[in-house]
PDB file of N, CA and C in Angstrom:
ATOM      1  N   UNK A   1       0.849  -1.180   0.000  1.00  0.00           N
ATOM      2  CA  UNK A   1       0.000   0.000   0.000  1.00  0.00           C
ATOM      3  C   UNK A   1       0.898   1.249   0.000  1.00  0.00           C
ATOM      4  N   UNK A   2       1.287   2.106  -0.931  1.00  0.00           N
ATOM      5  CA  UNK A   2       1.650   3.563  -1.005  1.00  0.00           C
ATOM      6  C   UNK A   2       1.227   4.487   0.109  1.00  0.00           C
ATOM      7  N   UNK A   3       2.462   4.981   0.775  1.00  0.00           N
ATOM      8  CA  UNK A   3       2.411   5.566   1.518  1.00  0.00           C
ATOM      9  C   UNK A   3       1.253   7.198   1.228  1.00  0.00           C
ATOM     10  N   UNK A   4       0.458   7.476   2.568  1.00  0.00           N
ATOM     11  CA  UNK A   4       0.072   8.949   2.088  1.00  0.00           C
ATOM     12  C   UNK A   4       1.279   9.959   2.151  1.00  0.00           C
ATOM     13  N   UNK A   5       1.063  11.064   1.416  1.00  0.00           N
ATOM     14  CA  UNK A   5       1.838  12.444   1.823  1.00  0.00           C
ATOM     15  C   UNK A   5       0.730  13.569   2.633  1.00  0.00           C
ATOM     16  N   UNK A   6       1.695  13.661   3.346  1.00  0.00           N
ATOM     17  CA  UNK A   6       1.156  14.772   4.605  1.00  0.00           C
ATOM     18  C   UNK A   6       1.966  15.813   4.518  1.00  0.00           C
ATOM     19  N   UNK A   7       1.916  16.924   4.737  1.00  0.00           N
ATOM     20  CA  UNK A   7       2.177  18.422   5.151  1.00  0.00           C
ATOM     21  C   UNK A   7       2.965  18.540   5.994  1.00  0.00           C
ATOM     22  N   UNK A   8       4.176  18.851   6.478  1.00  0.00           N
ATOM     23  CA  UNK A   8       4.721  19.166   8.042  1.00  0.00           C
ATOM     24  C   UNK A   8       4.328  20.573   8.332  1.00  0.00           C
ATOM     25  N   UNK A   9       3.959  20.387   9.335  1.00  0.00           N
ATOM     26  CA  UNK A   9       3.171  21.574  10.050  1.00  0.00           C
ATOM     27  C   UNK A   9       2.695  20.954  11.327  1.00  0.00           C
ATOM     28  N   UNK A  10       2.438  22.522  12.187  1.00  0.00           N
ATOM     29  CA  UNK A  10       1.973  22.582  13.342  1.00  0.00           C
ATOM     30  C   UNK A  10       0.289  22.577  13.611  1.00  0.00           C
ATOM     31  N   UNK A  11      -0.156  22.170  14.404  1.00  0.00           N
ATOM     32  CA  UNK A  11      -1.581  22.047  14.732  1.00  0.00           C
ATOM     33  C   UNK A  11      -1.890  22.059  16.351  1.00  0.00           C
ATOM     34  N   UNK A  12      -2.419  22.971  16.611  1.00  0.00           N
ATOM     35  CA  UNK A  12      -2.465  23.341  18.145  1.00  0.00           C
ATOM     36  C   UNK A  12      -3.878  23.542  19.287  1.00  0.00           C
ATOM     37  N   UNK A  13      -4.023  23.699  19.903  1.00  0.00           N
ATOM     38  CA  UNK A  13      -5.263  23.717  20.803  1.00  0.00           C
ATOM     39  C   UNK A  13      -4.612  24.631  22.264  1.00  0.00           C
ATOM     40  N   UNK A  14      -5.147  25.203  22.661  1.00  0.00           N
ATOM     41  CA  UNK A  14      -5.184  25.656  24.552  1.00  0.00           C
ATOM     42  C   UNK A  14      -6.357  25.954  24.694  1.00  0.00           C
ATOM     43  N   UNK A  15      -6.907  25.737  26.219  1.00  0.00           N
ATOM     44  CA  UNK A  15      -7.825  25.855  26.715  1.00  0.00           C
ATOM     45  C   UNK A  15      -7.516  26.765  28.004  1.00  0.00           C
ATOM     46  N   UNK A  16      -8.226  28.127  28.309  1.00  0.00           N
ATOM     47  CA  UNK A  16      -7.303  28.563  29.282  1.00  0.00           C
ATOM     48  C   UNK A  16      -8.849  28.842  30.476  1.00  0.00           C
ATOM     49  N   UNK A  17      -7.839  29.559  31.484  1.00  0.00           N
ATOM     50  CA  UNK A  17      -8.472  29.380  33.157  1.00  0.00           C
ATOM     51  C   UNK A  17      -7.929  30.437  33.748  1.00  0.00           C
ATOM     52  N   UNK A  18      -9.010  30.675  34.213  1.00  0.00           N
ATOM     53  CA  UNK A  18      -8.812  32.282  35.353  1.00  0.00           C
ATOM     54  C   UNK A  18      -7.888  31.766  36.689  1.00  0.00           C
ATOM     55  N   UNK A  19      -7.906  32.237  37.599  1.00  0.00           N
ATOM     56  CA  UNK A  19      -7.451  32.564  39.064  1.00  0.00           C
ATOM     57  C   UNK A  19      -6.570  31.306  39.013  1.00  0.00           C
ATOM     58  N   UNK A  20      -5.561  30.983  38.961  1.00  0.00           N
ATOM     59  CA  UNK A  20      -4.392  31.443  38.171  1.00  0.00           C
ATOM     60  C   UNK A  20      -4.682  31.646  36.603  1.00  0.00           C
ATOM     61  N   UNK A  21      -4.190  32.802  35.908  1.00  0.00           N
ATOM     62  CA  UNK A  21      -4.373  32.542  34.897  1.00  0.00           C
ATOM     63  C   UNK A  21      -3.106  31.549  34.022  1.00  0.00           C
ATOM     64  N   UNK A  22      -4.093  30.762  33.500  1.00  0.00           N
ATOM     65  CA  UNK A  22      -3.030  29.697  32.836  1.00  0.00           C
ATOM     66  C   UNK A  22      -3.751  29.241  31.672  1.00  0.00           C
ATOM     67  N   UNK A  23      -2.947  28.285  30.796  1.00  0.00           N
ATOM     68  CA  UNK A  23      -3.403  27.767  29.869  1.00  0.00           C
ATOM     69  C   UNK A  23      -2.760  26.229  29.492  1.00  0.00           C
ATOM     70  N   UNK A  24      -3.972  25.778  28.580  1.00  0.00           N
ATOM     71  CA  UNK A  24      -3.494  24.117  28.735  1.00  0.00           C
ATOM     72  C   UNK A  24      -3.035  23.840  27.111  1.00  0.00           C
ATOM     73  N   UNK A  25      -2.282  23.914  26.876  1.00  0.00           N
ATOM     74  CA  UNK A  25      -2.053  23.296  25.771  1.00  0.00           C
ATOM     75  C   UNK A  25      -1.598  21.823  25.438  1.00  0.00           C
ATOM     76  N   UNK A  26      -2.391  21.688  24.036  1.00  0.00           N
ATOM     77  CA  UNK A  26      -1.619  20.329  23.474  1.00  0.00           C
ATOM     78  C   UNK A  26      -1.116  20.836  21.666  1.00  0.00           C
ATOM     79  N   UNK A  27       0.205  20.884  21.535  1.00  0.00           N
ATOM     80  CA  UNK A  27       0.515  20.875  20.299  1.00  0.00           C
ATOM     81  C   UNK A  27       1.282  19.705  19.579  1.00  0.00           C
ATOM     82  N   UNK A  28       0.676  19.694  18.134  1.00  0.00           N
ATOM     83  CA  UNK A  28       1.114  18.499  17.629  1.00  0.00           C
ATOM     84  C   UNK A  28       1.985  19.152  16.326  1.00  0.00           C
ATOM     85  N   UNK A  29       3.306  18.449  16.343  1.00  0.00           N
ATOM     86  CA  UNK A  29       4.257  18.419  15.643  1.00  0.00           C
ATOM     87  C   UNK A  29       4.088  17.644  14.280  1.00  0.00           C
ATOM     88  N   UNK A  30       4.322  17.459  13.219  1.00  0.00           N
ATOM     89  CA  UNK A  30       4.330  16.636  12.048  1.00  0.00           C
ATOM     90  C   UNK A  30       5.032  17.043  11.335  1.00  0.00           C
ATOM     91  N   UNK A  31       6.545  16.457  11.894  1.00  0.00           N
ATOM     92  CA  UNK A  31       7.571  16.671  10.487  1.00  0.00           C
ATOM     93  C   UNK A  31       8.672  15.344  11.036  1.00  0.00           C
ATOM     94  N   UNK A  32       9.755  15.281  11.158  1.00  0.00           N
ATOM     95  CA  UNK A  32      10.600  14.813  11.663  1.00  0.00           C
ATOM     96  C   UNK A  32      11.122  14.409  12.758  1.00  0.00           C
ATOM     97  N   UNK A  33      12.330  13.534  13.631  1.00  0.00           N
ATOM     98  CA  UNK A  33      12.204  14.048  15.327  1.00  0.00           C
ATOM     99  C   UNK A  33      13.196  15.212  15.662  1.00  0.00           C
ATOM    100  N   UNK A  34      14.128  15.103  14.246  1.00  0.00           N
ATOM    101  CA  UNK A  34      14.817  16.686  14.596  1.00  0.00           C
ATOM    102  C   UNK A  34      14.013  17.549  14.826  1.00  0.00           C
ATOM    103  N   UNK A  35      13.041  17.737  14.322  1.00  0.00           N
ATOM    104  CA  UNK A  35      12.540  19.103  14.012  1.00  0.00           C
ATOM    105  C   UNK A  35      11.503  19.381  15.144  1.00  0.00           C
ATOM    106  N   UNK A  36      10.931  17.932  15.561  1.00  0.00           N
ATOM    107  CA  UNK A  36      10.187  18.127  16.003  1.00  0.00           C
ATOM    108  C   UNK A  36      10.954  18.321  18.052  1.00  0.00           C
ATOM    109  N   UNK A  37      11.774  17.878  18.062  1.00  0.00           N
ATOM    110  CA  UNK A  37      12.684  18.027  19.297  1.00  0.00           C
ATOM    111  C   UNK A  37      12.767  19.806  19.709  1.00  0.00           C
ATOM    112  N   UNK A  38      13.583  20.328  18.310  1.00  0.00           N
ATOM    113  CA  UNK A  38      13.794  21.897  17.900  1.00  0.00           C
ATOM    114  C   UNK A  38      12.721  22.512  18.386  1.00  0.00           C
ATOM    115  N   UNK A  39      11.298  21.890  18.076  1.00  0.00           N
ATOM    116  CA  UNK A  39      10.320  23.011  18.155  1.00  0.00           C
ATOM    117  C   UNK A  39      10.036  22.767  19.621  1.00  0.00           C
ATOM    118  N   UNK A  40      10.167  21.892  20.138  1.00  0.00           N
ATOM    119  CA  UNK A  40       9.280  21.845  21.235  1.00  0.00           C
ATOM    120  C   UNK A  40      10.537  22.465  22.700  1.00  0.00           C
ATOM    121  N   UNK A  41      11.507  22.471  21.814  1.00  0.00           N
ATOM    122  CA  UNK A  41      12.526  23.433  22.959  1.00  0.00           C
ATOM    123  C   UNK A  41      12.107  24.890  22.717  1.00  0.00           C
ATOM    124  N   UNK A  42      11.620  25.625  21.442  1.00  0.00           N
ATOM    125  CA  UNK A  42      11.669  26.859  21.677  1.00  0.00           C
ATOM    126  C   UNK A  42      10.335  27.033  22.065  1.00  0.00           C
ATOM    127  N   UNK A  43       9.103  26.398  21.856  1.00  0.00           N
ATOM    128  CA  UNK A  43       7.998  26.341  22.980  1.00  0.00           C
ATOM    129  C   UNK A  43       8.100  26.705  24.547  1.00  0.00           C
ATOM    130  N   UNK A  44       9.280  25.753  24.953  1.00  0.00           N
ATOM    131  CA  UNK A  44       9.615  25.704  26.073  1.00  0.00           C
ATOM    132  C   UNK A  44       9.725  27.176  26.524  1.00  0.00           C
ATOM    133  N   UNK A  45      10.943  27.878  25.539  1.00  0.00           N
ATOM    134  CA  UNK A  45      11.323  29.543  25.698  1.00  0.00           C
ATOM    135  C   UNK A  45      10.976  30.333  25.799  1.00  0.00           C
ATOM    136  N   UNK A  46       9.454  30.261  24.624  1.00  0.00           N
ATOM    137  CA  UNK A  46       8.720  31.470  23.992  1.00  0.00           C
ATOM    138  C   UNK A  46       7.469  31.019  25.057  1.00  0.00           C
ATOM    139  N   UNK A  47       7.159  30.224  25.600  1.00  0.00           N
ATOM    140  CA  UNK A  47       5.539  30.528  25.723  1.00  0.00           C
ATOM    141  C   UNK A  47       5.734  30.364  27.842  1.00  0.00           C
ATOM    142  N   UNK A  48       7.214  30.751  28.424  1.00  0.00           N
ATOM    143  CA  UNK A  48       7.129  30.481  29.896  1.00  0.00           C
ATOM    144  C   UNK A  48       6.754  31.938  30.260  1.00  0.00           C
ATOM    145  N   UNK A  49       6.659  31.371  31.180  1.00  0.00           N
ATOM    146  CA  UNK A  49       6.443  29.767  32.237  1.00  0.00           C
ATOM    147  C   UNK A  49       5.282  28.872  32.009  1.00  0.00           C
ATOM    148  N   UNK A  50       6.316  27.992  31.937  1.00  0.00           N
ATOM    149  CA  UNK A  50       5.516  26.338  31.802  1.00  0.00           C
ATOM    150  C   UNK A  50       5.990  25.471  32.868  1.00  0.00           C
ATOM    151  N   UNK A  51       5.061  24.601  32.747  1.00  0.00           N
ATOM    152  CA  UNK A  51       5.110  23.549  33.925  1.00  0.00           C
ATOM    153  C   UNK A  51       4.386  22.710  33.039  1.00  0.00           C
ATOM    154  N   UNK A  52       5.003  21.204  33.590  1.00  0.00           N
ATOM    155  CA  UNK A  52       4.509  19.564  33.560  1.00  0.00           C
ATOM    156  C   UNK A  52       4.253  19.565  31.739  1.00  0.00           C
ATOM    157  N   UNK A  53       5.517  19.696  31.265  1.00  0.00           N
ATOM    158  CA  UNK A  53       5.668  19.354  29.913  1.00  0.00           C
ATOM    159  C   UNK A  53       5.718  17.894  29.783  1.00  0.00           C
ATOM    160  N   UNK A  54       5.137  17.195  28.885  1.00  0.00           N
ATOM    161  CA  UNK A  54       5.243  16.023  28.441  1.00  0.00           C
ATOM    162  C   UNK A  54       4.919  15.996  27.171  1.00  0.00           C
ATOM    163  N   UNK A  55       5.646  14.789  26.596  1.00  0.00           N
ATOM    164  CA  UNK A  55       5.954  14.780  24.706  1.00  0.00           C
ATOM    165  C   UNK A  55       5.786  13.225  24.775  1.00  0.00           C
ATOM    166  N   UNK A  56       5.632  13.202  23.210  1.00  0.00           N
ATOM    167  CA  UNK A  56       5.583  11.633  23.089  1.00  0.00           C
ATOM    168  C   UNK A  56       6.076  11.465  21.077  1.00  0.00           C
ATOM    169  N   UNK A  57       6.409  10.881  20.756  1.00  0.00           N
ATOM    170  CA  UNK A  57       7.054  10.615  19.186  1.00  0.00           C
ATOM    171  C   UNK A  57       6.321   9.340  18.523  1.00  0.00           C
ATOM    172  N   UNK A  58       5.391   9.564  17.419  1.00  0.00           N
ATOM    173  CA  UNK A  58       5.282   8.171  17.194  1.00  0.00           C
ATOM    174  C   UNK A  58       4.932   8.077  15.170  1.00  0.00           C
ATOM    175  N   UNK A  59       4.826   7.474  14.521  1.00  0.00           N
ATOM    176  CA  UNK A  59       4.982   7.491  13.138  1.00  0.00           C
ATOM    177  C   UNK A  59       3.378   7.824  13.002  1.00  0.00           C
ATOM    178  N   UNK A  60       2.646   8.550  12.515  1.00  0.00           N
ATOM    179  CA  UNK A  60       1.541   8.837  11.766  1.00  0.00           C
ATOM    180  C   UNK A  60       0.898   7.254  10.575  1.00  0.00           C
ATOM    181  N   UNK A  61       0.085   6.859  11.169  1.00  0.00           N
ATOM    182  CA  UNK A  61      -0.300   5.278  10.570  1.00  0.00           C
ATOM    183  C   UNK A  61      -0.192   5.758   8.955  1.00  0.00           C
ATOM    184  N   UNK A  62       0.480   4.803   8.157  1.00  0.00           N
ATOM    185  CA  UNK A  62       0.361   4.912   6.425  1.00  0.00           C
ATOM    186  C   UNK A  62       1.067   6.190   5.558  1.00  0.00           C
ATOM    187  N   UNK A  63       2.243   6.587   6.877  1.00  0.00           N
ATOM    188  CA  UNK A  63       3.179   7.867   6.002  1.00  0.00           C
ATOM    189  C   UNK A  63       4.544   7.968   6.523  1.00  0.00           C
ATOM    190  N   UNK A  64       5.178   8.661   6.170  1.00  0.00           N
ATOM    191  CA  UNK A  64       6.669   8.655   6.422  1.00  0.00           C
ATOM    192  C   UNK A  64       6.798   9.430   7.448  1.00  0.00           C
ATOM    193  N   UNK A  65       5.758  10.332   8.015  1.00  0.00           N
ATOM    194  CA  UNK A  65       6.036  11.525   8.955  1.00  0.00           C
ATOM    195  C   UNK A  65       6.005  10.964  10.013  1.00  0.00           C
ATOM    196  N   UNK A  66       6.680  11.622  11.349  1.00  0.00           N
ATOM    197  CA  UNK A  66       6.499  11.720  12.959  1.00  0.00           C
ATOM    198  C   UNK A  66       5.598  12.814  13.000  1.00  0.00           C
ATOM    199  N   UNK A  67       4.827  12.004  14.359  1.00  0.00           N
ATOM    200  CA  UNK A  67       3.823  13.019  14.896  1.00  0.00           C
ATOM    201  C   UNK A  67       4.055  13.550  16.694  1.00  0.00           C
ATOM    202  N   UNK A  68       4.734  14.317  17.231  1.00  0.00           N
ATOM    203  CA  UNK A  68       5.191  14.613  18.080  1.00  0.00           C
ATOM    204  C   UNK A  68       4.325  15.682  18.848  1.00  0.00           C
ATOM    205  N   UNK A  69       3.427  14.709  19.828  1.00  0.00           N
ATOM    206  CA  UNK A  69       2.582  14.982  20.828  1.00  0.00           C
ATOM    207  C   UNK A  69       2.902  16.102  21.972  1.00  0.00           C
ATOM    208  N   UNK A  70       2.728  17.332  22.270  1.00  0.00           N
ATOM    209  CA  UNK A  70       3.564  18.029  23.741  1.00  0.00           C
ATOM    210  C   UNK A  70       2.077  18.825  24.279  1.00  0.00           C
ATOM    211  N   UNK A  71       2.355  18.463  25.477  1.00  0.00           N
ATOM    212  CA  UNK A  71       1.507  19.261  26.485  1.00  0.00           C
ATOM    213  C   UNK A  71       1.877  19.565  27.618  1.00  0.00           C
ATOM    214  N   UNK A  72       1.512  20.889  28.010  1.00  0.00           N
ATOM    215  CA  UNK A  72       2.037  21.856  28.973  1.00  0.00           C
ATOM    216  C   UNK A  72       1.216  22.491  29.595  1.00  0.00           C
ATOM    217  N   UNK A  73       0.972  23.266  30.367  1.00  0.00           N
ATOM    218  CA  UNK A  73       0.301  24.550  31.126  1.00  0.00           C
ATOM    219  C   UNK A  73       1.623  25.304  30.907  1.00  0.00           C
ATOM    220  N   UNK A  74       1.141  26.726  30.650  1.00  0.00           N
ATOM    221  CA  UNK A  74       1.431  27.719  30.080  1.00  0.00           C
ATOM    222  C   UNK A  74       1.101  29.299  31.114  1.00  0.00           C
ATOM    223  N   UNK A  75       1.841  30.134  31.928  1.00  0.00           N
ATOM    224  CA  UNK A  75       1.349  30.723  32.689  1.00  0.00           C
ATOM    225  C   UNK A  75       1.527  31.917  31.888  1.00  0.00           C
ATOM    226  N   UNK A  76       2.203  32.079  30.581  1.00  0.00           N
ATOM    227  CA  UNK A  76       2.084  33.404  29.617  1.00  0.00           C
ATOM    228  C   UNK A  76       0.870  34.146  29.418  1.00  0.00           C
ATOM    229  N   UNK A  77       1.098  35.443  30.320  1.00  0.00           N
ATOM    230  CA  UNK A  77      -0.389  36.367  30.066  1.00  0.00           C
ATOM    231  C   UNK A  77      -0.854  36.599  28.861  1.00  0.00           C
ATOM    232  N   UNK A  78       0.019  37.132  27.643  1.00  0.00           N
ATOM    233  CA  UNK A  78      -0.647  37.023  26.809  1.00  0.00           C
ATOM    234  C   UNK A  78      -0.949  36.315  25.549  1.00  0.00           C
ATOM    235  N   UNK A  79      -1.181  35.540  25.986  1.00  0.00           N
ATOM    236  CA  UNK A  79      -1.297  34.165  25.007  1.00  0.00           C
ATOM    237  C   UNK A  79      -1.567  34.623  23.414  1.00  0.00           C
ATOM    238  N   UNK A  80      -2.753  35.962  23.109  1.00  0.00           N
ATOM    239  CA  UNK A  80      -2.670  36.231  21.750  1.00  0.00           C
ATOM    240  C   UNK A  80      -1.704  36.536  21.185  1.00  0.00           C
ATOM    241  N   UNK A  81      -0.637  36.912  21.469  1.00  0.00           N
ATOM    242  CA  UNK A  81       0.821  37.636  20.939  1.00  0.00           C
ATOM    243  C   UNK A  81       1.608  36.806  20.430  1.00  0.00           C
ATOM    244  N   UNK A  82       1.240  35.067  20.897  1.00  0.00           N
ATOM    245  CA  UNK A  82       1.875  34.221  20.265  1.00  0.00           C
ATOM    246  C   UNK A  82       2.415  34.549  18.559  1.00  0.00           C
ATOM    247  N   UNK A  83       3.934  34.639  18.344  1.00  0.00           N
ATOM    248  CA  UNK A  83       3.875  34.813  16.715  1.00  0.00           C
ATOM    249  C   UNK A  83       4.271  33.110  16.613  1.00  0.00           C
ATOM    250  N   UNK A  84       3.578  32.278  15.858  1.00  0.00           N
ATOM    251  CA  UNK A  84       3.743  30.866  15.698  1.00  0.00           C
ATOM    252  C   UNK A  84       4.875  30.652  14.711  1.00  0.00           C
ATOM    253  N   UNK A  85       4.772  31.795  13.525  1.00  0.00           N
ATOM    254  CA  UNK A  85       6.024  31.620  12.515  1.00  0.00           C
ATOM    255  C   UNK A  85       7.436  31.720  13.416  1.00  0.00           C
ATOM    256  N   UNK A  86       7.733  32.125  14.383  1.00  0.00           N
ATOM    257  CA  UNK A  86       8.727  32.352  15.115  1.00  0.00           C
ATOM    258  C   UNK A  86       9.004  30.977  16.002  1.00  0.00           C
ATOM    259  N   UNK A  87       8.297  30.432  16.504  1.00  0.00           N
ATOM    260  CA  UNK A  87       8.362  29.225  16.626  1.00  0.00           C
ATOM    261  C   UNK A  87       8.487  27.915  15.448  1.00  0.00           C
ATOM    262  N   UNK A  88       8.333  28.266  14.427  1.00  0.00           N
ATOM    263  CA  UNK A  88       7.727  27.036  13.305  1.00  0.00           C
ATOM    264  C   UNK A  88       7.624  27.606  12.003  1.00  0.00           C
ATOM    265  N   UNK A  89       8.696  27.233  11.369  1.00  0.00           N
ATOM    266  CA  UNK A  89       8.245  28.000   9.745  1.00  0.00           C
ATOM    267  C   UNK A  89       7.346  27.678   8.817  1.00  0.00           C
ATOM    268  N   UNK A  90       7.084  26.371   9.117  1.00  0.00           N
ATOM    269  CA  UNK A  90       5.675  25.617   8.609  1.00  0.00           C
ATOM    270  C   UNK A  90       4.460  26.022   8.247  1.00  0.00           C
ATOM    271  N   UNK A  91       3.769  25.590   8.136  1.00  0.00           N
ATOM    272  CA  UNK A  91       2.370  26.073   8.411  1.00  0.00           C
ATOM    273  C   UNK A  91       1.909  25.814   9.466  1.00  0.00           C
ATOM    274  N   UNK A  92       1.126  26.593  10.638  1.00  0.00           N
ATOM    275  CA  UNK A  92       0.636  26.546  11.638  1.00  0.00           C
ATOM    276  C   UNK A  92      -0.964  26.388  11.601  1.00  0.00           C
ATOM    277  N   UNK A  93      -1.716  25.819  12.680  1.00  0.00           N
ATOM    278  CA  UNK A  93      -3.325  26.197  12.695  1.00  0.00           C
ATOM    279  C   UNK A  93      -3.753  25.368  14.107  1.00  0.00           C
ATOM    280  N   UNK A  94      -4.527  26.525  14.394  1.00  0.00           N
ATOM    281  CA  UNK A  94      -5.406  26.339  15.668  1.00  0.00           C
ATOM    282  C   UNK A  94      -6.575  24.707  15.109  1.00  0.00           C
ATOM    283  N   UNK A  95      -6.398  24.217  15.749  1.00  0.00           N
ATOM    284  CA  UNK A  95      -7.444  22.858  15.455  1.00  0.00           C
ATOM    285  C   UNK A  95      -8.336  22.560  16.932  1.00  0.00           C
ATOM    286  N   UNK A  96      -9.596  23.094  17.305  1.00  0.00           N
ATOM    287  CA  UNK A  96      -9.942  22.901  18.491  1.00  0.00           C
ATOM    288  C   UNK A  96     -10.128  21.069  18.722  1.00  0.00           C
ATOM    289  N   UNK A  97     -10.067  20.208  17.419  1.00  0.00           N
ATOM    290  CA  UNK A  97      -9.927  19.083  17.767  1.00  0.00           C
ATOM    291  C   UNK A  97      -8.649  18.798  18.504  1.00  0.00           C
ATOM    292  N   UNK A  98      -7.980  19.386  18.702  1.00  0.00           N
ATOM    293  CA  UNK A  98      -6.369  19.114  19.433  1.00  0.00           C
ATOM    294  C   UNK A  98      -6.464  19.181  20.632  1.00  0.00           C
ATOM    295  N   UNK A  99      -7.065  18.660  21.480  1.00  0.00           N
ATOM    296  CA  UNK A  99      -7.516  18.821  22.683  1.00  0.00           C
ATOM    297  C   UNK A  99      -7.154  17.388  23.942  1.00  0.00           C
ATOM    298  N   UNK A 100      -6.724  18.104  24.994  1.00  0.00           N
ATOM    299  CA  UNK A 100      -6.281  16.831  26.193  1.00  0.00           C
ATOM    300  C   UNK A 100      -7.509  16.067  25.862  1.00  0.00           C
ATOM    301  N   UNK A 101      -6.769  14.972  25.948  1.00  0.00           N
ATOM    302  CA  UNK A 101      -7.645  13.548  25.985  1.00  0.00           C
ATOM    303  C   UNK A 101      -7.376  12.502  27.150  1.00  0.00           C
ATOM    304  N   UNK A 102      -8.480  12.164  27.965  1.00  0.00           N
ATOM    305  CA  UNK A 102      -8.304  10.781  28.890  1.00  0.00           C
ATOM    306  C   UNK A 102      -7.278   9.970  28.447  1.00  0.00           C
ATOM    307  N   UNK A 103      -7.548   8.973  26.714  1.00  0.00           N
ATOM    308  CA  UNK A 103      -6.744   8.227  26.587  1.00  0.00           C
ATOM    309  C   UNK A 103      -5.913   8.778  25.260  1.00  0.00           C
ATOM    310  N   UNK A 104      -5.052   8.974  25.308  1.00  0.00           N
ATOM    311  CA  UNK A 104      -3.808   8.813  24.019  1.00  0.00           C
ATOM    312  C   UNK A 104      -4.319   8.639  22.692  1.00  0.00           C
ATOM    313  N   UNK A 105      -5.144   7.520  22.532  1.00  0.00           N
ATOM    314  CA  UNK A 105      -5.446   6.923  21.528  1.00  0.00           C
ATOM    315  C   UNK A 105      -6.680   7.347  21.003  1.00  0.00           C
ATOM    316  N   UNK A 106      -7.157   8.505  21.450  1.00  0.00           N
ATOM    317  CA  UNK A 106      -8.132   9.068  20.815  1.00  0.00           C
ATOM    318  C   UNK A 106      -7.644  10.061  20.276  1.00  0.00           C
ATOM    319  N   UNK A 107      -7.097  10.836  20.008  1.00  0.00           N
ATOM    320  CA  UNK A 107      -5.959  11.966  19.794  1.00  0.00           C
ATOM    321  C   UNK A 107      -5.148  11.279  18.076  1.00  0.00           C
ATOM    322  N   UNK A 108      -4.582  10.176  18.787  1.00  0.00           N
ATOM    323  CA  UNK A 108      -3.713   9.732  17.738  1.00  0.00           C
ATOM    324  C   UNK A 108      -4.603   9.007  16.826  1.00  0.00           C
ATOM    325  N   UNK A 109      -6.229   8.711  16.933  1.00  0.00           N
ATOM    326  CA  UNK A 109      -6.866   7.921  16.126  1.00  0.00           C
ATOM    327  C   UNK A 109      -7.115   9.123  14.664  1.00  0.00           C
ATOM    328  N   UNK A 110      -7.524  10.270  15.736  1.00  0.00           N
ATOM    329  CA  UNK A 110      -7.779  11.343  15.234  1.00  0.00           C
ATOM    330  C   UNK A 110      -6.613  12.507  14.164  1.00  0.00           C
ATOM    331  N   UNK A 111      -5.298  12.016  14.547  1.00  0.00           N
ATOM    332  CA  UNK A 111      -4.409  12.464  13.660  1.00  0.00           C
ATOM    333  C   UNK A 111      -4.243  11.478  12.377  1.00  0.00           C
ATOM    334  N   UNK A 112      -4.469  10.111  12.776  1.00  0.00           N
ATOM    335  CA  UNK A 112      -4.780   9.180  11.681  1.00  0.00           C
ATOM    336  C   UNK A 112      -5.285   9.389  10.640  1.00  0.00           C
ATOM    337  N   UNK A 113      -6.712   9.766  10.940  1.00  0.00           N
ATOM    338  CA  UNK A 113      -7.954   9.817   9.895  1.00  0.00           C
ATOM    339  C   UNK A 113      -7.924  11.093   9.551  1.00  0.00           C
ATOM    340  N   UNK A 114      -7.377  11.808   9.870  1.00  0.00           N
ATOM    341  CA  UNK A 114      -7.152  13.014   8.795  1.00  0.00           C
ATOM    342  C   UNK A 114      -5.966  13.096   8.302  1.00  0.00           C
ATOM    343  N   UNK A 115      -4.934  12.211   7.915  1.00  0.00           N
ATOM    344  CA  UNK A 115      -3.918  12.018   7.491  1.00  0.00           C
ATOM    345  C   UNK A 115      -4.666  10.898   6.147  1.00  0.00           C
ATOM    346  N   UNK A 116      -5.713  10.198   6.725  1.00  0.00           N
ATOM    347  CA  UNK A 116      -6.330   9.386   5.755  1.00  0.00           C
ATOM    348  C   UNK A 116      -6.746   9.867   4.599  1.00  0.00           C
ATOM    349  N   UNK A 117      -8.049  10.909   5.133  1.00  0.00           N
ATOM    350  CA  UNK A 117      -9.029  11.987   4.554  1.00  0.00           C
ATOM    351  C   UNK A 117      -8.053  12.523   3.682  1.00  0.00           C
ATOM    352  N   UNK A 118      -6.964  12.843   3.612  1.00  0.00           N
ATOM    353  CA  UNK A 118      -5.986  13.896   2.922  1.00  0.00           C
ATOM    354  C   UNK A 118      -6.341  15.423   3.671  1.00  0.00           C
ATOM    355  N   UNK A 119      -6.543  15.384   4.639  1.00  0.00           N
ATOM    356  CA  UNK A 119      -7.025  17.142   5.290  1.00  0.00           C
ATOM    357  C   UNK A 119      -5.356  17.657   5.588  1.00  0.00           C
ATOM    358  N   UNK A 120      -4.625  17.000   6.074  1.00  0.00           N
ATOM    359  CA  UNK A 120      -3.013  17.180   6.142  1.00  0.00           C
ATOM    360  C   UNK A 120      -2.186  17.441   5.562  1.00  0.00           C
ATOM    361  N   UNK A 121      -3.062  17.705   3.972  1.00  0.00           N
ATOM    362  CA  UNK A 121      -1.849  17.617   2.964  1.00  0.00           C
ATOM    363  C   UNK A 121      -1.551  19.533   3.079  1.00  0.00           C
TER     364      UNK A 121
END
């Protein structure tokens, strides 16, 4: 079966909260693990204070790409100021499907089938 082609680019979600103000993010990586290592250090830089970062690396089902999972809380007041090209030369986009999930595997079912669909390209 021929592999799909996918897009490398960023795809992101936060959900944020008053008294502390904070925010929850989950961003998903889709390019490489260089790249995707790179980005998620200057995340680290650009969007602190952060706390309880966790990442995860795994191949996108039926393509050549890594899909590199990171989620954080984010105590950056102003979260709109984010410039994403400064982080990521890619293409970037808010996806409110990008969202913390109970299990893992709803997330990654979901990067699947739109890697299927061709919505990734």
């Amino acid at each position: 079966m021929p592999r799909l082609k996918v897009a490398k680019q960023i795809l992101y979600d936060f959900r944020s909260e008053e008294n502390p103000e904070r925010h929850n993010f989950v961003i998903i990586v889709i390019d490489n693990k260089i790249e995707g290592n790179k980005v998620e250090q200057i995340i680290k830089e650009k969007l602190q204070p952060t706390e309880g970062v966790t990442s995860s690396t795994r191949r996108i089902t039926r393509t050549s790409n890594l899909c590199r999972t990171i989620e954080f809380i984010s105590y950056r007041q102003r979260i709109q100021d984010i410039n994403w090209q400064s982080i990521y030369e890619g293409k970037s986009s808010r996806d409110v499907n990008v969202c913390e999930r109970k299990r893992k595997n709803i997330l990654e079912n979901y990067i699947d089938s739109m890697a299927s669909s061709g919505k990734l390209v």
